[in-house]
Each structure stands twice: as structure tokens, then as C-alpha cells.
PDB file of N, CA and C in Angstrom:
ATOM      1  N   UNK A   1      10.544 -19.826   8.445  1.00  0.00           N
ATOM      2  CA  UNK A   1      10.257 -18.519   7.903  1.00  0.00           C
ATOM      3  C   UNK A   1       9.487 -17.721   8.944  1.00  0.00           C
ATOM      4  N   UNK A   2       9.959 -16.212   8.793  1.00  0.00           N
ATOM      5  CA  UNK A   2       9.456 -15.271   9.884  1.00  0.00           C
ATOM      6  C   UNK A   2       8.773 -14.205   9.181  1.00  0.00           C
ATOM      7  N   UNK A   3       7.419 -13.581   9.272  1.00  0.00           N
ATOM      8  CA  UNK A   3       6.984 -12.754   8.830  1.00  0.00           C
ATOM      9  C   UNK A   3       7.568 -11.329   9.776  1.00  0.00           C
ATOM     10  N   UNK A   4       8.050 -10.869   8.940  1.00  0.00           N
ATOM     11  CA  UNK A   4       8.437  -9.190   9.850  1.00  0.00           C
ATOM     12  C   UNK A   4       7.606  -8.036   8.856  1.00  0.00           C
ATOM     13  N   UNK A   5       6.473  -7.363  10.187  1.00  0.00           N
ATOM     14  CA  UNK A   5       5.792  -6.165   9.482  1.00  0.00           C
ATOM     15  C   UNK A   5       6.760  -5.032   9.642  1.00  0.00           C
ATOM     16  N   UNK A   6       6.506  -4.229   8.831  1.00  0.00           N
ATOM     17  CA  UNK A   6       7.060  -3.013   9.060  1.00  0.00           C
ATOM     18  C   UNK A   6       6.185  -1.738   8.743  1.00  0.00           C
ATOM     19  N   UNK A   7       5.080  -1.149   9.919  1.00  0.00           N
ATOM     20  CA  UNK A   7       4.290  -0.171   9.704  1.00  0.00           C
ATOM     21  C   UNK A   7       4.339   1.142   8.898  1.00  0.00           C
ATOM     22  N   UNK A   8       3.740   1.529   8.418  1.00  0.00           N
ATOM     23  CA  UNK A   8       3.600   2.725   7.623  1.00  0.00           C
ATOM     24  C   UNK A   8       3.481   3.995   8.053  1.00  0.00           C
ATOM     25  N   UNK A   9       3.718   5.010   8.721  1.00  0.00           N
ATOM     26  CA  UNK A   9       3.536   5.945   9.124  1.00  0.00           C
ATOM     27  C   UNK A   9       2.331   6.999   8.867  1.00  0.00           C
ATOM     28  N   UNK A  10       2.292   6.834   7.247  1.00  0.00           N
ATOM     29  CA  UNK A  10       1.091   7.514   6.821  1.00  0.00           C
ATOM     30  C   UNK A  10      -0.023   7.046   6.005  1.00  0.00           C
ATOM     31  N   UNK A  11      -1.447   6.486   7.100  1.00  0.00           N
ATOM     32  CA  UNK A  11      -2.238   5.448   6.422  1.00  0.00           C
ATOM     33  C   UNK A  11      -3.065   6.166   5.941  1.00  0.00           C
ATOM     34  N   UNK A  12      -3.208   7.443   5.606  1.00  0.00           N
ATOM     35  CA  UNK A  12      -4.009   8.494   5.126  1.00  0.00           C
ATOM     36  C   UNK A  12      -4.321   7.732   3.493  1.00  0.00           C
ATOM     37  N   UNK A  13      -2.912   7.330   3.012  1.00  0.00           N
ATOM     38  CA  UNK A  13      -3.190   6.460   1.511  1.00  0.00           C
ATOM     39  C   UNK A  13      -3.844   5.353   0.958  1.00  0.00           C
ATOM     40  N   UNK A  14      -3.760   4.365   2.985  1.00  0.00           N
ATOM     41  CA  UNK A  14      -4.721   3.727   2.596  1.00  0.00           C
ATOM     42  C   UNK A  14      -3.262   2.030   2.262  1.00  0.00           C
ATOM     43  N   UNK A  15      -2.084   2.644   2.729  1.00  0.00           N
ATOM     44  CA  UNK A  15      -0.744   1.772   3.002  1.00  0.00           C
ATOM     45  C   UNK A  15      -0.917   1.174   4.300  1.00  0.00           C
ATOM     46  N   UNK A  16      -1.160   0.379   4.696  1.00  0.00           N
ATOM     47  CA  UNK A  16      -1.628   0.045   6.385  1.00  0.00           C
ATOM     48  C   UNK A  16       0.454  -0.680   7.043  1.00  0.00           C
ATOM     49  N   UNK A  17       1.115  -1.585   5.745  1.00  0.00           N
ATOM     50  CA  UNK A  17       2.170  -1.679   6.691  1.00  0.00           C
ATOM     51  C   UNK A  17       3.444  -2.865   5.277  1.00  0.00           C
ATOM     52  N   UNK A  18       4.321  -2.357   5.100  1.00  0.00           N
ATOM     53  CA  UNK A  18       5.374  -3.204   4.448  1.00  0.00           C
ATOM     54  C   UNK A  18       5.434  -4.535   5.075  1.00  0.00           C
ATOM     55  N   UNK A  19       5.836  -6.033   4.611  1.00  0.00           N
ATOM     56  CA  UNK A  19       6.116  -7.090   4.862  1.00  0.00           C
ATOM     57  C   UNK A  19       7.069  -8.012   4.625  1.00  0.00           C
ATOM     58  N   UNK A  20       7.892  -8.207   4.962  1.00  0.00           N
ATOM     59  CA  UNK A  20       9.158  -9.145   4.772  1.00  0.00           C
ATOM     60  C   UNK A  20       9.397 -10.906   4.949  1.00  0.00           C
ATOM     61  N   UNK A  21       9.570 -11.637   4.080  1.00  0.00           N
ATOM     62  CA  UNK A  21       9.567 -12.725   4.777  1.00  0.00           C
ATOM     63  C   UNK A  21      11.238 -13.319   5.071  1.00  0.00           C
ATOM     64  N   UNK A  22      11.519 -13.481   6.251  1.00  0.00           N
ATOM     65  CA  UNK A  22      12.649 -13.762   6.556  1.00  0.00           C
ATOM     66  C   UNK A  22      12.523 -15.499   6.772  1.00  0.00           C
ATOM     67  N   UNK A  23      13.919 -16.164   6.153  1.00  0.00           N
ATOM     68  CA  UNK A  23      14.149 -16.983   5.767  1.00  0.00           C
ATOM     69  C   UNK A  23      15.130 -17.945   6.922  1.00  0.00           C
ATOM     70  N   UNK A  24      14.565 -18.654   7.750  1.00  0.00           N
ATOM     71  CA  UNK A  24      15.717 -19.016   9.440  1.00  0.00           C
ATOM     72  C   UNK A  24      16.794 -20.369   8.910  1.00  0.00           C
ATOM     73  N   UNK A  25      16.177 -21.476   7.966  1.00  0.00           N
ATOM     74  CA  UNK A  25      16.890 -22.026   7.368  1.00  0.00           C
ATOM     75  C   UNK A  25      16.365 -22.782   6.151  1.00  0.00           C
ATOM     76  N   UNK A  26      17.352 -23.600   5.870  1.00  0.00           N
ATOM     77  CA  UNK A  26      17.154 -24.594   3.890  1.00  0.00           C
ATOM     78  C   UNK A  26      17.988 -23.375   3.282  1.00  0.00           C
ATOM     79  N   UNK A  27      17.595 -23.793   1.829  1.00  0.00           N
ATOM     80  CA  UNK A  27      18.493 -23.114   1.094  1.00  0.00           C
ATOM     81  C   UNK A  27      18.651 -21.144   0.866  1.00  0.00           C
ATOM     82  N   UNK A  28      17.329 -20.955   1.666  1.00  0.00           N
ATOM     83  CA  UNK A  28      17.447 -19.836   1.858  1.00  0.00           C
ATOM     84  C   UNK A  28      17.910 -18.799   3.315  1.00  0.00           C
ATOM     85  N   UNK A  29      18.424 -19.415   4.272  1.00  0.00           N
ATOM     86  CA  UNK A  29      18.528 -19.030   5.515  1.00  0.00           C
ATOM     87  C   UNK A  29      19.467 -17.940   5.383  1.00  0.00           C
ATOM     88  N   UNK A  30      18.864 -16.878   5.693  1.00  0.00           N
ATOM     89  CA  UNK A  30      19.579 -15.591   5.699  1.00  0.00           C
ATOM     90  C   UNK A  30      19.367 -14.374   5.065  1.00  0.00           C
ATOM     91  N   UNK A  31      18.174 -15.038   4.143  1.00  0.00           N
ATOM     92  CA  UNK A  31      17.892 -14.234   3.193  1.00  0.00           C
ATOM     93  C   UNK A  31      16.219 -13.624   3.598  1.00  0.00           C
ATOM     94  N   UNK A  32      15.943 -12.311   3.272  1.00  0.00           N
ATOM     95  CA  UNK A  32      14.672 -12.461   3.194  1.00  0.00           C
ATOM     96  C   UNK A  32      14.282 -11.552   1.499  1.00  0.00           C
ATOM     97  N   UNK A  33      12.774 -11.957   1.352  1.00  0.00           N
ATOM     98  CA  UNK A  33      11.902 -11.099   0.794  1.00  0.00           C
ATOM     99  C   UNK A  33      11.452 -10.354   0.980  1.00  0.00           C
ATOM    100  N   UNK A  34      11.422  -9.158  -0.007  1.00  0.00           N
ATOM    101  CA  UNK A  34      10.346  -8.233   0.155  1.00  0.00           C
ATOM    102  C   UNK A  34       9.818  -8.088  -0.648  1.00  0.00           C
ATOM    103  N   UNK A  35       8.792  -6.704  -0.893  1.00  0.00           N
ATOM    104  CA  UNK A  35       7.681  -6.584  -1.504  1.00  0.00           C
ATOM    105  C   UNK A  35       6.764  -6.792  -1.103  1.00  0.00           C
ATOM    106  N   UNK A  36       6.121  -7.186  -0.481  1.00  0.00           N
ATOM    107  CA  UNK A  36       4.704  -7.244   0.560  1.00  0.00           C
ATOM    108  C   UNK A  36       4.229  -6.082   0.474  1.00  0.00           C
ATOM    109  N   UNK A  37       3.014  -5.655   0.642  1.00  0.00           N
ATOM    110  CA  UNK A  37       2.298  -4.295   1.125  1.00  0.00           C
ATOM    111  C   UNK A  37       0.653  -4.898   1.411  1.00  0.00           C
ATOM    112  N   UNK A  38       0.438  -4.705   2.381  1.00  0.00           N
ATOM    113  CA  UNK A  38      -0.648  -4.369   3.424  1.00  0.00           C
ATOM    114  C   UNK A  38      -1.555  -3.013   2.963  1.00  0.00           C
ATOM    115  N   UNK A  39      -2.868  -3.521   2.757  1.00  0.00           N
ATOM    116  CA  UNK A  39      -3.519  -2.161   1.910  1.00  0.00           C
ATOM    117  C   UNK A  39      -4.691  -2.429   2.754  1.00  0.00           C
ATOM    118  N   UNK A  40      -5.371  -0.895   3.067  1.00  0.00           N
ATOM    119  CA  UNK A  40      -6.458  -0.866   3.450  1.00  0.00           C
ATOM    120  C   UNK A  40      -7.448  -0.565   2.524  1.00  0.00           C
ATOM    121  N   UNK A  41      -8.910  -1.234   1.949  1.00  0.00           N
ATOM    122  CA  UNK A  41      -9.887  -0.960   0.934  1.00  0.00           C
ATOM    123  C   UNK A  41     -10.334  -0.340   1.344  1.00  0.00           C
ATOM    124  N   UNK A  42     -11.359   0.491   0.846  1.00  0.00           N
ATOM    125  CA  UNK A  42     -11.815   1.532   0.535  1.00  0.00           C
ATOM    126  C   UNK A  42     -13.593   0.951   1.468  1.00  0.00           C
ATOM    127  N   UNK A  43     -13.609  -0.303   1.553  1.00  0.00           N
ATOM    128  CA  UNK A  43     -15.113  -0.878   2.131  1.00  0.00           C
ATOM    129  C   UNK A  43     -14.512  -1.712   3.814  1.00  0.00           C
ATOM    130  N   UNK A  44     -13.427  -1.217   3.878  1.00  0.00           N
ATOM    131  CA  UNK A  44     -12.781  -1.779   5.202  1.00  0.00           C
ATOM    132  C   UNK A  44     -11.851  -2.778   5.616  1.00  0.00           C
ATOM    133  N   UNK A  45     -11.943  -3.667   4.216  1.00  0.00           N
ATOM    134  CA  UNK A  45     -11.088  -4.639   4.014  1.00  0.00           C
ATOM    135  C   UNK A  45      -9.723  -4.308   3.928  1.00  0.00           C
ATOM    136  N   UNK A  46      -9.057  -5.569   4.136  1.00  0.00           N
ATOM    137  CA  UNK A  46      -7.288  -5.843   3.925  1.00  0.00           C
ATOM    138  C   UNK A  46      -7.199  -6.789   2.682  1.00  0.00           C
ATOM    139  N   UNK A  47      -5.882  -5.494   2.105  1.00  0.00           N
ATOM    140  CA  UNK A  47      -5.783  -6.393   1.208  1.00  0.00           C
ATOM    141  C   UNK A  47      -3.904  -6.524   1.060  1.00  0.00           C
ATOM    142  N   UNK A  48      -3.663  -7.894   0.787  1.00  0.00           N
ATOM    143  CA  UNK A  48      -2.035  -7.773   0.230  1.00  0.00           C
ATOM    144  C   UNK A  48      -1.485  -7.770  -1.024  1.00  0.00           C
ATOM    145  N   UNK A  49      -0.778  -7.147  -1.228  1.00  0.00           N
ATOM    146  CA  UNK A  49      -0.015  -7.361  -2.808  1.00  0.00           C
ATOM    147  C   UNK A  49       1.195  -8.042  -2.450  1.00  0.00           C
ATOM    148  N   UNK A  50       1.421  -8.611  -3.623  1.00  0.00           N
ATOM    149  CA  UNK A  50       2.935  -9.578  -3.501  1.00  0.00           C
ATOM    150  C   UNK A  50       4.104  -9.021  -4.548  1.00  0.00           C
ATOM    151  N   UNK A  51       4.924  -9.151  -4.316  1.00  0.00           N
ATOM    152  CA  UNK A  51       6.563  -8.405  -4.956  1.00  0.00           C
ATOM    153  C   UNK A  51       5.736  -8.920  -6.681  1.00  0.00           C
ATOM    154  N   UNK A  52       6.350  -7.856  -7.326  1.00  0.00           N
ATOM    155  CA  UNK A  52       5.839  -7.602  -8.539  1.00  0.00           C
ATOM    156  C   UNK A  52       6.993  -6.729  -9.096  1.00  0.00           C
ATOM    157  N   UNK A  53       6.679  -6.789 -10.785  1.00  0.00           N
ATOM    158  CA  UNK A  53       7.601  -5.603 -11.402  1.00  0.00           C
ATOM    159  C   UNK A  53       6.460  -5.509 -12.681  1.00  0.00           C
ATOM    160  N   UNK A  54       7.335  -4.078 -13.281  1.00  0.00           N
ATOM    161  CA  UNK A  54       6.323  -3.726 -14.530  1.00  0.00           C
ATOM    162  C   UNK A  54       6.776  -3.936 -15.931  1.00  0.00           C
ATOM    163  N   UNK A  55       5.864  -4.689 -16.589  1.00  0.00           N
ATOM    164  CA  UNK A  55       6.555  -5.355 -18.337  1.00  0.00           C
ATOM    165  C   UNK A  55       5.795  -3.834 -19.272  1.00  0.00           C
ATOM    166  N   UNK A  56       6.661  -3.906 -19.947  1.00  0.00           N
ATOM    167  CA  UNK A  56       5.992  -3.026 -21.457  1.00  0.00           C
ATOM    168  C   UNK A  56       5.893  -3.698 -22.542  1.00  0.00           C
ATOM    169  N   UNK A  57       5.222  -4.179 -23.398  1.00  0.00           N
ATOM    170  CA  UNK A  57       4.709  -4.947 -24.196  1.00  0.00           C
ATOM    171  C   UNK A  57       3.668  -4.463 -24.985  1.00  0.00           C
ATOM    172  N   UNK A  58       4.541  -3.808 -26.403  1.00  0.00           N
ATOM    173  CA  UNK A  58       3.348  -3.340 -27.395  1.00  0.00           C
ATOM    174  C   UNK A  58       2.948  -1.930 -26.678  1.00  0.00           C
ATOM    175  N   UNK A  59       3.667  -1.119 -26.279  1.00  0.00           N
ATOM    176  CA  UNK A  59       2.798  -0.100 -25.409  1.00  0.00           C
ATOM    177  C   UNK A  59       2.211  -0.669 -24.218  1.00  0.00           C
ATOM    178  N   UNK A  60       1.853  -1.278 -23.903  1.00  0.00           N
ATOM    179  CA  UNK A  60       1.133  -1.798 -22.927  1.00  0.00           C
ATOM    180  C   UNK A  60       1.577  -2.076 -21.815  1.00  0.00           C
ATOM    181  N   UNK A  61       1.426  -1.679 -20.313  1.00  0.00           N
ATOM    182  CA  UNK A  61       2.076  -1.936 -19.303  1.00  0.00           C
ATOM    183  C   UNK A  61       1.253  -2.784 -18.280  1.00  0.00           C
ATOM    184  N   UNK A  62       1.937  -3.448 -18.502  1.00  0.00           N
ATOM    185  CA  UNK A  62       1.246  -4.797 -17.418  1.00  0.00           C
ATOM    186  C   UNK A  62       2.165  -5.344 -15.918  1.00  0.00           C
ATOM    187  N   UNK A  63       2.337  -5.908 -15.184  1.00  0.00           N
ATOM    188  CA  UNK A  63       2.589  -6.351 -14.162  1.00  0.00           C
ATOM    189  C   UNK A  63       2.535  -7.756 -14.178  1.00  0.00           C
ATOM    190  N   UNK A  64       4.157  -8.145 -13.317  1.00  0.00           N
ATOM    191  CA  UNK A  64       4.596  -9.731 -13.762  1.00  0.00           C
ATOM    192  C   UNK A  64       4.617  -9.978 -11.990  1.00  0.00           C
ATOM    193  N   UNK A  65       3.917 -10.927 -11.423  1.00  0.00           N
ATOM    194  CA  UNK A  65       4.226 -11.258 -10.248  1.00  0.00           C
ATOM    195  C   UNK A  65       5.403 -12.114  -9.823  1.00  0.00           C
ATOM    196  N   UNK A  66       6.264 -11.830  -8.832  1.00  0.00           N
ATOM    197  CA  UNK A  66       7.740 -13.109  -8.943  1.00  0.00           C
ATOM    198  C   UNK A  66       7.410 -13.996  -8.134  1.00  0.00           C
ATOM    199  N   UNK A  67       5.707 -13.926  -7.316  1.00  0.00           N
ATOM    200  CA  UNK A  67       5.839 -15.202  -6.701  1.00  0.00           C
ATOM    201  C   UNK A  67       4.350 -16.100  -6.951  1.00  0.00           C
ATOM    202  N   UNK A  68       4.667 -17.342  -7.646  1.00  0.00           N
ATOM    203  CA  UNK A  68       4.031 -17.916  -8.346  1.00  0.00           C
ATOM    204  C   UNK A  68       3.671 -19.062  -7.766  1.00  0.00           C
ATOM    205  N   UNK A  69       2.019 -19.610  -7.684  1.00  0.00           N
ATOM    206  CA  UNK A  69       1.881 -20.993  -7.361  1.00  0.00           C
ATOM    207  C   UNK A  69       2.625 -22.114  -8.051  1.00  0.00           C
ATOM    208  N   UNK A  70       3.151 -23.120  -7.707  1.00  0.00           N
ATOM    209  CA  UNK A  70       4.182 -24.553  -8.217  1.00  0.00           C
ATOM    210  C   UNK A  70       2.451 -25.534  -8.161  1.00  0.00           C
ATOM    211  N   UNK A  71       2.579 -26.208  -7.585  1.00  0.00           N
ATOM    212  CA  UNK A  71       1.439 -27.608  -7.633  1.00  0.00           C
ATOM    213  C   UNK A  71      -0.227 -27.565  -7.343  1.00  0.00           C
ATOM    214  N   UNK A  72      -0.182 -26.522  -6.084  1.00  0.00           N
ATOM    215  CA  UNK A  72      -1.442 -25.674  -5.852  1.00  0.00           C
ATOM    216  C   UNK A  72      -1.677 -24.531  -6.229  1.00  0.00           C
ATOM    217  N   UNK A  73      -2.768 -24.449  -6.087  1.00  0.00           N
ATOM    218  CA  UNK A  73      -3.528 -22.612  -6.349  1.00  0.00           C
ATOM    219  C   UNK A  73      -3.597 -21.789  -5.246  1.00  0.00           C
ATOM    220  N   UNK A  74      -3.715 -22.671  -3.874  1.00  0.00           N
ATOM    221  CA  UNK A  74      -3.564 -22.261  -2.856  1.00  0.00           C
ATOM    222  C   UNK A  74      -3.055 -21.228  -1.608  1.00  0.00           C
ATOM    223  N   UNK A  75      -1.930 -21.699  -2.442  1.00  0.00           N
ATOM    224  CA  UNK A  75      -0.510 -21.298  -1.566  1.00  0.00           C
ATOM    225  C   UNK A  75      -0.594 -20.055  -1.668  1.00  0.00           C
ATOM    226  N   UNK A  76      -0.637 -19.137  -2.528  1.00  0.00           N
ATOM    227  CA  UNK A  76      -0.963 -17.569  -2.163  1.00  0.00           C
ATOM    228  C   UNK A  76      -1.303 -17.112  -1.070  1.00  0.00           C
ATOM    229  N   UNK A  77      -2.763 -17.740  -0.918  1.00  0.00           N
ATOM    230  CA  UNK A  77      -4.109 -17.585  -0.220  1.00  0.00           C
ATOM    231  C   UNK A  77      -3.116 -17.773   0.973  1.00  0.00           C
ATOM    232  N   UNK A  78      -3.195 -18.740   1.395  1.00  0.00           N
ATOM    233  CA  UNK A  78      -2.331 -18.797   2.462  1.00  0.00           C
ATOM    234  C   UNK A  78      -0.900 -18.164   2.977  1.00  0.00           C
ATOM    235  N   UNK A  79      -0.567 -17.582   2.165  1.00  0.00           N
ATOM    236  CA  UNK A  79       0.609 -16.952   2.724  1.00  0.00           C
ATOM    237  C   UNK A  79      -0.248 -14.949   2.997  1.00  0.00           C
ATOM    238  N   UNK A  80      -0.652 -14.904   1.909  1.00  0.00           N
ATOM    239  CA  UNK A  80      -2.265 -13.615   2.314  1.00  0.00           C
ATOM    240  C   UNK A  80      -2.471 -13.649   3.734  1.00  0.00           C
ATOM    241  N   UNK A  81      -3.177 -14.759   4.258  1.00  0.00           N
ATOM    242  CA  UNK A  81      -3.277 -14.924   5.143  1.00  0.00           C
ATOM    243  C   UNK A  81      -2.337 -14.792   6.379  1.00  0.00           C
ATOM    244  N   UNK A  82      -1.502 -15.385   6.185  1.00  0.00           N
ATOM    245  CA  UNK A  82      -0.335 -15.276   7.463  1.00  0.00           C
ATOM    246  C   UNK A  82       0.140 -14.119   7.481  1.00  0.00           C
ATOM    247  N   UNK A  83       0.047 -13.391   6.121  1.00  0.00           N
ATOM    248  CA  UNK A  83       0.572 -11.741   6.817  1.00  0.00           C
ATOM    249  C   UNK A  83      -0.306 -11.122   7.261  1.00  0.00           C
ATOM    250  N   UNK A  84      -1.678 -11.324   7.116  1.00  0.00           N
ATOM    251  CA  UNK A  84      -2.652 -10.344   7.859  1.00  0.00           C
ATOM    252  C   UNK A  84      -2.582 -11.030   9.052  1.00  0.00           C
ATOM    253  N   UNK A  85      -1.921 -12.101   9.616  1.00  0.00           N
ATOM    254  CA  UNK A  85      -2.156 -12.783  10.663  1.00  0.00           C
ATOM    255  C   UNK A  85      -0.595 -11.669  11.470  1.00  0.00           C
ATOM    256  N   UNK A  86       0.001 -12.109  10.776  1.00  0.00           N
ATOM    257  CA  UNK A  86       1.333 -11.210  11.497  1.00  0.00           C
ATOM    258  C   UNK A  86       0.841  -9.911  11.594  1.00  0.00           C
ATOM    259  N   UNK A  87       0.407  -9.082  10.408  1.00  0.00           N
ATOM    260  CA  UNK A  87       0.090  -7.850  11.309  1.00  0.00           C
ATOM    261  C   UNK A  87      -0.579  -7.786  12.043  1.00  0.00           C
ATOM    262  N   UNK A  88      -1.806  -8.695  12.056  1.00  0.00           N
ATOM    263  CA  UNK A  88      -3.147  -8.294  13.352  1.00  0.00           C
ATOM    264  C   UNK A  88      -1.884  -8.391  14.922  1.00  0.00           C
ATOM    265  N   UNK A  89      -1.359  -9.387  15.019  1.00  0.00           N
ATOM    266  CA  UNK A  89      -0.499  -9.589  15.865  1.00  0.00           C
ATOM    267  C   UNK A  89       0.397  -8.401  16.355  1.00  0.00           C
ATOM    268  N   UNK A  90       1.027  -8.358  15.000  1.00  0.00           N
ATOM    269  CA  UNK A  90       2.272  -6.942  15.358  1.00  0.00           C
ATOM    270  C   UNK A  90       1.922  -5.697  16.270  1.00  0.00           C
ATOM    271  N   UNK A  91       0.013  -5.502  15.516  1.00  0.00           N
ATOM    272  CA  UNK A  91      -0.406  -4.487  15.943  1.00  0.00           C
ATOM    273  C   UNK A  91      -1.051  -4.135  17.734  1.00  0.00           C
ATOM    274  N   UNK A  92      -1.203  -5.153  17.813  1.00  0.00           N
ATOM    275  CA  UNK A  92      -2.044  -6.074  19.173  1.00  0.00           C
ATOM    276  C   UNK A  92      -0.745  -5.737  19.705  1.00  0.00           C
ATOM    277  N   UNK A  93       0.229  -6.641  19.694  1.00  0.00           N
ATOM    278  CA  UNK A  93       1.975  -6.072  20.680  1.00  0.00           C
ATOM    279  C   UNK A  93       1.960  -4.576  20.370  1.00  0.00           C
ATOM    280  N   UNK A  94       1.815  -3.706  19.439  1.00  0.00           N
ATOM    281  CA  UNK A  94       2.273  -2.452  19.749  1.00  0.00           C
ATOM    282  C   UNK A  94       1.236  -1.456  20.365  1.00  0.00           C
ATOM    283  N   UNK A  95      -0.111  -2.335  20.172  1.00  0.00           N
ATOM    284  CA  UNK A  95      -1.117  -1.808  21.708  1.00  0.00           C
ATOM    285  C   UNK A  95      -0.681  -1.670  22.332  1.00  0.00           C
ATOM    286  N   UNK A  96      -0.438  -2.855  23.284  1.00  0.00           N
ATOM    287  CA  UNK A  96      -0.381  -3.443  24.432  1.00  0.00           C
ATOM    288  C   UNK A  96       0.518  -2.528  25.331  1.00  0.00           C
ATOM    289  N   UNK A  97       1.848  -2.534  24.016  1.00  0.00           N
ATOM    290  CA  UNK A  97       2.976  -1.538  24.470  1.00  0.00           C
ATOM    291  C   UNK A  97       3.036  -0.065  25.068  1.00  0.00           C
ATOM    292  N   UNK A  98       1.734   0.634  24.154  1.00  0.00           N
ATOM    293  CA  UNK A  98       1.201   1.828  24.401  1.00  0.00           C
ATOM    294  C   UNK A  98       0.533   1.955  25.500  1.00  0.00           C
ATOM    295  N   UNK A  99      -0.203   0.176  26.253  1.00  0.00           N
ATOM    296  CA  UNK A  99      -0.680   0.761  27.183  1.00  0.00           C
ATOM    297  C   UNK A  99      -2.080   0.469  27.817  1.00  0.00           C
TER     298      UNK A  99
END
């Protein structure tokens, strides 16, 4: 699996960069995910959201995440991680590029 960022143009919102996870092989090779988003807080922090959709229930609108811990609690955390790791990266190469 390959993390691919894809920057935001306008971080005025506070969107710092889209995220994809591309899939090289097993049963998913070829495929990727999306839904990722890269958020900048409001106290300086990064934060990620993960592919989601919206339930209505009773009036009520709530949010169902599609990607769910199996055996650990962990595994989120860690994949959180590797995309702020890919963007710090992405961003560092498109320094560099500038110069």
C-alpha cells in the first residue's frame, strides 16, 4: 500500500491536503481508497478524518465511518499517522522542488 497526498489549493479553510490509499497487491491491487482529508486545527495541530457517510435516524444525523478497527484499537492511530507521515514528506519533496 501507497499513500498518495493530493494538496489543497485553498488552506484558508483550514483543508491542508486529500489522501488516497493505493493498493500494489493481495486482494486489493489496483484499487485505491479515498476519503482521507488532512485538516489543519485551529491550535496548530493536524488532524485526519477517514472516509465516512451520513445516516438519518429519527431526525437525527449522525456519521457512519467505513473504516473500522477488526482485533485492535490501534490500527487507526496508525494509519493517522502514516498519512501525516506521507504528507510531511510530500511537502518536504515539493520544497525542495521549489528550491
Amino acid at each position: 500500500m501507497t499513500i498518495k497526498i493530493l494538496p489543497y489549493q485553498d488552506e484558508s479553510v483550514g483543508k491542508l491536503a486529500s489522501a488516497e490509499l493505493h493498493f500494489a497487491d493481495g486482494p486489493l491491487a489496483g484499487l485505491r481508497l479515498l476519503g482521507f482529508e488532512i485538516w489543519l486545527r485551529r491550535d496548530g495541530s493536524r488532524s485526519v478524518t477517514f472516509p465516512s457517510y451520513t445516516e438519518m435516524e429519527n431526525g437525527r444525523r449522525y456519521g457512519v465511518s467505513l473504516l473500522r478497527c477488526t482485533d485492535t484499537i490501534d490500527g487507526q492511530d496508525r494509519l493517522h499517522d502514516q498519512i501525516l507521515d506521507a504528507y510531511d514528506a510530500h511537502m518536504a519533496q515539493m520544497k525542495q522542488r521549489k528550491g
